[in-house]
N, C-alpha and C. Protein backbone atom coordinates (compact mmCIF):
# COMPACT_ATOMS: atom_id res chain seq x y z
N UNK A 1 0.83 -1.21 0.00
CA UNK A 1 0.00 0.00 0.00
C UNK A 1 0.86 1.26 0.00
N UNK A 2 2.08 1.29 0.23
CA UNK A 2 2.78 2.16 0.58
C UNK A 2 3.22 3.06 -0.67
N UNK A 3 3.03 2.08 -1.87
CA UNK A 3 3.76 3.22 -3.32
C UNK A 3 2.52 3.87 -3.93
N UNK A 4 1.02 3.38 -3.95
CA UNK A 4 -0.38 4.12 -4.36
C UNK A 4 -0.22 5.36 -3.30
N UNK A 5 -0.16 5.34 -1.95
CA UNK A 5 0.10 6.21 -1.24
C UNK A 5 1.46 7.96 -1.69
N UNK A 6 2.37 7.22 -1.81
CA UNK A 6 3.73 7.81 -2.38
C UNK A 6 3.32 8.45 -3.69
N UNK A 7 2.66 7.69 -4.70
CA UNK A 7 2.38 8.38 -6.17
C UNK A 7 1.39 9.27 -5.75
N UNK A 8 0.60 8.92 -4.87
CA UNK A 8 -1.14 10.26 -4.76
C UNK A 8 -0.41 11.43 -4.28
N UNK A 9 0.57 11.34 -2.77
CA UNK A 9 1.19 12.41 -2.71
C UNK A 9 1.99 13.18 -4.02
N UNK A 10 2.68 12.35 -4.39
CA UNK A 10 3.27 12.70 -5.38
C UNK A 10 2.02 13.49 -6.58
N UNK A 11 1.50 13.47 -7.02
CA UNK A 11 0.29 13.91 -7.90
C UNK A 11 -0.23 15.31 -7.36
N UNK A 12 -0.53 15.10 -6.05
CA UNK A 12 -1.42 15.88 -5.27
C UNK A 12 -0.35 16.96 -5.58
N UNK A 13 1.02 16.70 -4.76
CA UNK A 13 1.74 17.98 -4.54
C UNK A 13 2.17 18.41 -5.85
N UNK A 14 1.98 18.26 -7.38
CA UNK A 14 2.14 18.48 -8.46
C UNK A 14 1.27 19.17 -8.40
N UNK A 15 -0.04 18.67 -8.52
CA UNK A 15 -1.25 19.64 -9.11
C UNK A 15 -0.98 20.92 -8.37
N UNK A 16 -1.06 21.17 -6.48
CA UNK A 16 -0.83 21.98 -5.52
C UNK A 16 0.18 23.19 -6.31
N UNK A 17 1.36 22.50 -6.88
CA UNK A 17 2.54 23.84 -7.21
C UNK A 17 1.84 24.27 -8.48
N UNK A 18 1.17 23.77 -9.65
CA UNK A 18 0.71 24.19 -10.54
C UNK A 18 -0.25 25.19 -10.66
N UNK A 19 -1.74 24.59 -9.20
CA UNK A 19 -2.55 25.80 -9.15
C UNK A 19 -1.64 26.79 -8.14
N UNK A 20 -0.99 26.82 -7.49
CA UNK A 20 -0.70 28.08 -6.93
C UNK A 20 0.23 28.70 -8.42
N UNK A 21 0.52 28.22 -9.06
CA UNK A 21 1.27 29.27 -10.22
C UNK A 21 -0.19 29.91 -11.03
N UNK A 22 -0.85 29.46 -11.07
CA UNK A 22 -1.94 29.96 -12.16
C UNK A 22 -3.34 30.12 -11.73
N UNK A 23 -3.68 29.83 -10.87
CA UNK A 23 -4.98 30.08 -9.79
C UNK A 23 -4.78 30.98 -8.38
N UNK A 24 -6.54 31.47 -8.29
CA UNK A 24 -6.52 31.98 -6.49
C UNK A 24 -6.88 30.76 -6.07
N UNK A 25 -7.21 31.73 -4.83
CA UNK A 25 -7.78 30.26 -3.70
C UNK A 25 -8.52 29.64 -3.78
N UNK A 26 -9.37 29.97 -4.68
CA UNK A 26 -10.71 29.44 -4.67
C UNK A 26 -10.72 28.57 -6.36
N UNK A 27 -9.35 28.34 -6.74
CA UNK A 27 -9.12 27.47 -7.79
C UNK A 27 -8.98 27.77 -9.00
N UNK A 28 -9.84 29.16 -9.29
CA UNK A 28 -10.08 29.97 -10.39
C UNK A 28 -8.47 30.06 -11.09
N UNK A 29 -8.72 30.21 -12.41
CA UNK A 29 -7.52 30.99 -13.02
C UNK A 29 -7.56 32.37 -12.84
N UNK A 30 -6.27 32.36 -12.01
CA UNK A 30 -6.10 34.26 -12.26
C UNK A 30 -5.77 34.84 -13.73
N UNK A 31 -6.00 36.10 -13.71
CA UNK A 31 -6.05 36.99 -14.60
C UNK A 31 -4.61 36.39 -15.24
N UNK A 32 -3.49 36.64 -14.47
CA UNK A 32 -1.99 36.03 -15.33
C UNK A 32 -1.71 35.08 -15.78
N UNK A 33 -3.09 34.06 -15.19
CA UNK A 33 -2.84 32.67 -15.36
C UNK A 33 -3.24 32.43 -16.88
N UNK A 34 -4.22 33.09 -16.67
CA UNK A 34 -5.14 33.18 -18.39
C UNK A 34 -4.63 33.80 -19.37
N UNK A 35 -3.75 34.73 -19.26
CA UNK A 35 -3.07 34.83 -20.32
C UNK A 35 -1.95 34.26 -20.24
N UNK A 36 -0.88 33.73 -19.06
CA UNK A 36 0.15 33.06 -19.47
C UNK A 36 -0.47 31.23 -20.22
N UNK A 37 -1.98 31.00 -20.23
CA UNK A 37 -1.55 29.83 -21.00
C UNK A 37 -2.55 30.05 -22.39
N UNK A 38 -3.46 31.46 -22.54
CA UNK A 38 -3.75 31.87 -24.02
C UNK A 38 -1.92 32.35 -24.66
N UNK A 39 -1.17 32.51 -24.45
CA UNK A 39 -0.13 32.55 -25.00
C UNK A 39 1.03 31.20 -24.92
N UNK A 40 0.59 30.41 -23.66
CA UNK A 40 1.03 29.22 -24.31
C UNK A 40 0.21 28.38 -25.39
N UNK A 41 -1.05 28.16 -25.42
CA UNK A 41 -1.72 27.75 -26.26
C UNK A 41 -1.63 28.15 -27.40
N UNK A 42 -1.25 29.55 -27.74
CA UNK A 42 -0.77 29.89 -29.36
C UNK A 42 0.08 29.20 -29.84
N UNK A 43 1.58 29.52 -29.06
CA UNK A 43 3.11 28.72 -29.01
C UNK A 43 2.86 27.94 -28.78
N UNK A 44 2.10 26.88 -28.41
CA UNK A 44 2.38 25.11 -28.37
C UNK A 44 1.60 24.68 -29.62
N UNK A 45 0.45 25.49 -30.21
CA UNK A 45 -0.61 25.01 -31.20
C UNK A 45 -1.44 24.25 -30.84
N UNK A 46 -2.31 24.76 -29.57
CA UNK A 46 -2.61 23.56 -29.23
C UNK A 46 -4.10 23.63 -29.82
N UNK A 47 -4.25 24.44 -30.42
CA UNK A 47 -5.88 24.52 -31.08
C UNK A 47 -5.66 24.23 -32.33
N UNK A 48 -4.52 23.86 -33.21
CA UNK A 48 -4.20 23.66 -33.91
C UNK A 48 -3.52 22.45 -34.72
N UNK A 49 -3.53 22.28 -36.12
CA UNK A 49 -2.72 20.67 -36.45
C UNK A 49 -1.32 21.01 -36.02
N UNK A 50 -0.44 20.07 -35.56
CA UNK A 50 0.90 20.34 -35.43
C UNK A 50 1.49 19.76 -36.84
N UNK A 51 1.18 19.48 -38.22
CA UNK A 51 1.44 19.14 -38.60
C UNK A 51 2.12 20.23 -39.91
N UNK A 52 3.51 20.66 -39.67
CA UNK A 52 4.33 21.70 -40.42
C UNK A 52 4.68 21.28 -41.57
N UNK A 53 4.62 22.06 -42.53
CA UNK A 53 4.66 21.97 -44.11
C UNK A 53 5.89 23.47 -44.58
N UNK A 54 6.68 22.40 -44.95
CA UNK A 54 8.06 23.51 -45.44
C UNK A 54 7.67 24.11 -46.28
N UNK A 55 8.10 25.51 -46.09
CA UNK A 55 7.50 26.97 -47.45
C UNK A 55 8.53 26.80 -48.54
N UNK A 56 9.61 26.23 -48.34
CA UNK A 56 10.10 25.73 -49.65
C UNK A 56 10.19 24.67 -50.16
N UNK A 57 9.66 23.60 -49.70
CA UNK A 57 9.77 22.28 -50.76
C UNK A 57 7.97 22.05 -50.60
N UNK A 58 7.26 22.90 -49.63
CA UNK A 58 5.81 22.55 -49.98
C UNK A 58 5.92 21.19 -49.37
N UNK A 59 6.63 20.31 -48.63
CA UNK A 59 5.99 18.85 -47.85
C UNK A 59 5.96 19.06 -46.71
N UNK A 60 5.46 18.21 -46.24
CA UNK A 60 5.68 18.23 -44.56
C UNK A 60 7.44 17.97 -44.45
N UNK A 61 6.90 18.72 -43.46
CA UNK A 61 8.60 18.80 -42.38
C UNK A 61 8.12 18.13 -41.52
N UNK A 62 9.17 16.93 -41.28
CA UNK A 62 8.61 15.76 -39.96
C UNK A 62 9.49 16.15 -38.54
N UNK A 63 10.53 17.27 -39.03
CA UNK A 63 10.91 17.44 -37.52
C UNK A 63 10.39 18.82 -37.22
N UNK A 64 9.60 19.61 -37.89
CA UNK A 64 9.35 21.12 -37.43
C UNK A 64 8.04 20.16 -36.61
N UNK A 65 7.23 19.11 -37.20
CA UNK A 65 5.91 18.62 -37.06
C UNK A 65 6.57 18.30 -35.73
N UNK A 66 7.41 17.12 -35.50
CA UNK A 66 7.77 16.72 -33.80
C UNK A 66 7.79 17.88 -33.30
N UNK A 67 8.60 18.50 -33.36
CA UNK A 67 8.78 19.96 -32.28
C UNK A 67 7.88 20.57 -32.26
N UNK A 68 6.69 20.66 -32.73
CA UNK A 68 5.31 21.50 -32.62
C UNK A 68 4.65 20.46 -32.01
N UNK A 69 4.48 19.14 -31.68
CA UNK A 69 3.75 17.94 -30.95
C UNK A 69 4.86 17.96 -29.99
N UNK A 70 6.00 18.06 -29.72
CA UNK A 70 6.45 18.22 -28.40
C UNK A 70 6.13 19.25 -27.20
N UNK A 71 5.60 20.27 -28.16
CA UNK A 71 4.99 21.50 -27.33
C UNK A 71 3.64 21.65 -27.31
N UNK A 72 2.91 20.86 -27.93
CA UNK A 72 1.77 20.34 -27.81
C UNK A 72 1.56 19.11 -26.44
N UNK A 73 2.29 18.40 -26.12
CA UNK A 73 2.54 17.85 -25.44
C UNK A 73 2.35 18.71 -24.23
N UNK A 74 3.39 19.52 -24.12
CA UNK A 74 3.59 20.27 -22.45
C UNK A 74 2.04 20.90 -21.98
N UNK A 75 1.91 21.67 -23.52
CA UNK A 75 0.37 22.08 -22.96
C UNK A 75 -0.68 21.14 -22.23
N UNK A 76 -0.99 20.03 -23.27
CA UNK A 76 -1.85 19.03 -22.45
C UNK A 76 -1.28 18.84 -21.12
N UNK A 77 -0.01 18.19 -21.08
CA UNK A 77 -0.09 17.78 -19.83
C UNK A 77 -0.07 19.04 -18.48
N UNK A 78 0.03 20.27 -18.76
CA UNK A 78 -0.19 21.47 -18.01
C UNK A 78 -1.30 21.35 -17.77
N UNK A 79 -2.11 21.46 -18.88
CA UNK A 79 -4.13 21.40 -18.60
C UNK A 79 -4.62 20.27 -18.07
N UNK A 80 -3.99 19.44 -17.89
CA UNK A 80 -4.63 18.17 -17.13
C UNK A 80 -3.90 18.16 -15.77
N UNK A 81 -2.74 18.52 -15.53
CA UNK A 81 -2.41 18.70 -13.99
C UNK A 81 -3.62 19.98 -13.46
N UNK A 82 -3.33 20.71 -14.14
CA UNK A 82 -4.33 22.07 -13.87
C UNK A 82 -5.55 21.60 -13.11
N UNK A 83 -6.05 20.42 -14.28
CA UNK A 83 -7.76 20.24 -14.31
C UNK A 83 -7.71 18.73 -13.31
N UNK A 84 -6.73 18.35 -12.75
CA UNK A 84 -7.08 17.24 -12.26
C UNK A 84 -7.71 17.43 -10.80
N UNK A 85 -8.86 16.57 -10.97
CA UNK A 85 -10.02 16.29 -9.73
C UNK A 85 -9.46 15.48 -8.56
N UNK A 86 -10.17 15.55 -7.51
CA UNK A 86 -9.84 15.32 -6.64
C UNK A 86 -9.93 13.26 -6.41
N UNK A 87 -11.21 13.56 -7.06
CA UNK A 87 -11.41 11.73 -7.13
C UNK A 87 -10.68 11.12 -8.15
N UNK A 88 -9.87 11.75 -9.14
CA UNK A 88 -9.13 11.09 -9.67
C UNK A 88 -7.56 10.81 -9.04
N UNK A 89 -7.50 11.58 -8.11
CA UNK A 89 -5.94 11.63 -7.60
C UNK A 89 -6.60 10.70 -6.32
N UNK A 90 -7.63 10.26 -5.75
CA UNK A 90 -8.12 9.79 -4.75
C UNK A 90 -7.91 8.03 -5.45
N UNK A 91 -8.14 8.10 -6.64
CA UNK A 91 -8.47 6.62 -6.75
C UNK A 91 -6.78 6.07 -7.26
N UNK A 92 -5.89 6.83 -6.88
CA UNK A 92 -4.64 6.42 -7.07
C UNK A 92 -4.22 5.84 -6.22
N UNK A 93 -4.77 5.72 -4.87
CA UNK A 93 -4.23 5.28 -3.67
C UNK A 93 -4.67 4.18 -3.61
N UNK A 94 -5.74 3.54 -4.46
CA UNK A 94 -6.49 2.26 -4.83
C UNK A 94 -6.14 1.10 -5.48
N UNK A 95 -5.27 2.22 -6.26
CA UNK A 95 -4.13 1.35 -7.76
C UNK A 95 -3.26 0.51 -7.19
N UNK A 96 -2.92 -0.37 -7.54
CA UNK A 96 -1.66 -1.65 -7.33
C UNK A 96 -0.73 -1.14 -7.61
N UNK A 97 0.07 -1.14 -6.98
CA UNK A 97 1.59 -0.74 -7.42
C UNK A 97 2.00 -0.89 -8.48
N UNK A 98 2.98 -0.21 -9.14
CA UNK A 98 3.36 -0.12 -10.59
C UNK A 98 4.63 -1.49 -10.66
């Protein structure tokens, strides 16, 4: 029981440093919060295909495409620490050890 325990802390105190960077107390996104991730969401693309097409040969570029899905990446996983619930970090302590 001791590592479901260890990972929930572990989770919990993730989400904890994340909303104090970008939320008040009451969970909300602050004003800085909302624009520091409408300006990450531009720069990561995350409303967007990551899929980059070179202005001079006209094909996809498969490494501009990774590096735009690598920063696509950070976003999600920002918005899901952000957005993670309480019963989901609750039912970690439930999980079998890895």
């Amino acid at each position: 029981m001791r590592e479901p325990i260890s990972r929930f802390l572990r989770f919990w105190n993730r989400r904890e440093q994340y909303r104090r960077c970008f939320c008040d107390e009451r969970g909300k996104l602050t004003p800085a919060g909302e624009a520091v991730l409408a300006d990450l969401a531009q720069f990561c693309r995350a409303n967007q295909s990551t899929v980059i097409t070179s202005p001079v040969q006209r094909t996809i570029d498969p490494l501009a495409t990774m590096i735009a899905e690598g920063r696509r990446e950070v976003f999600v996983r920002l918005i899901q620490i952000l957005g993670m619930e309480d019963a989901a970090l609750n039912s970690l302590k439930d999980e079998a050890p890895e």
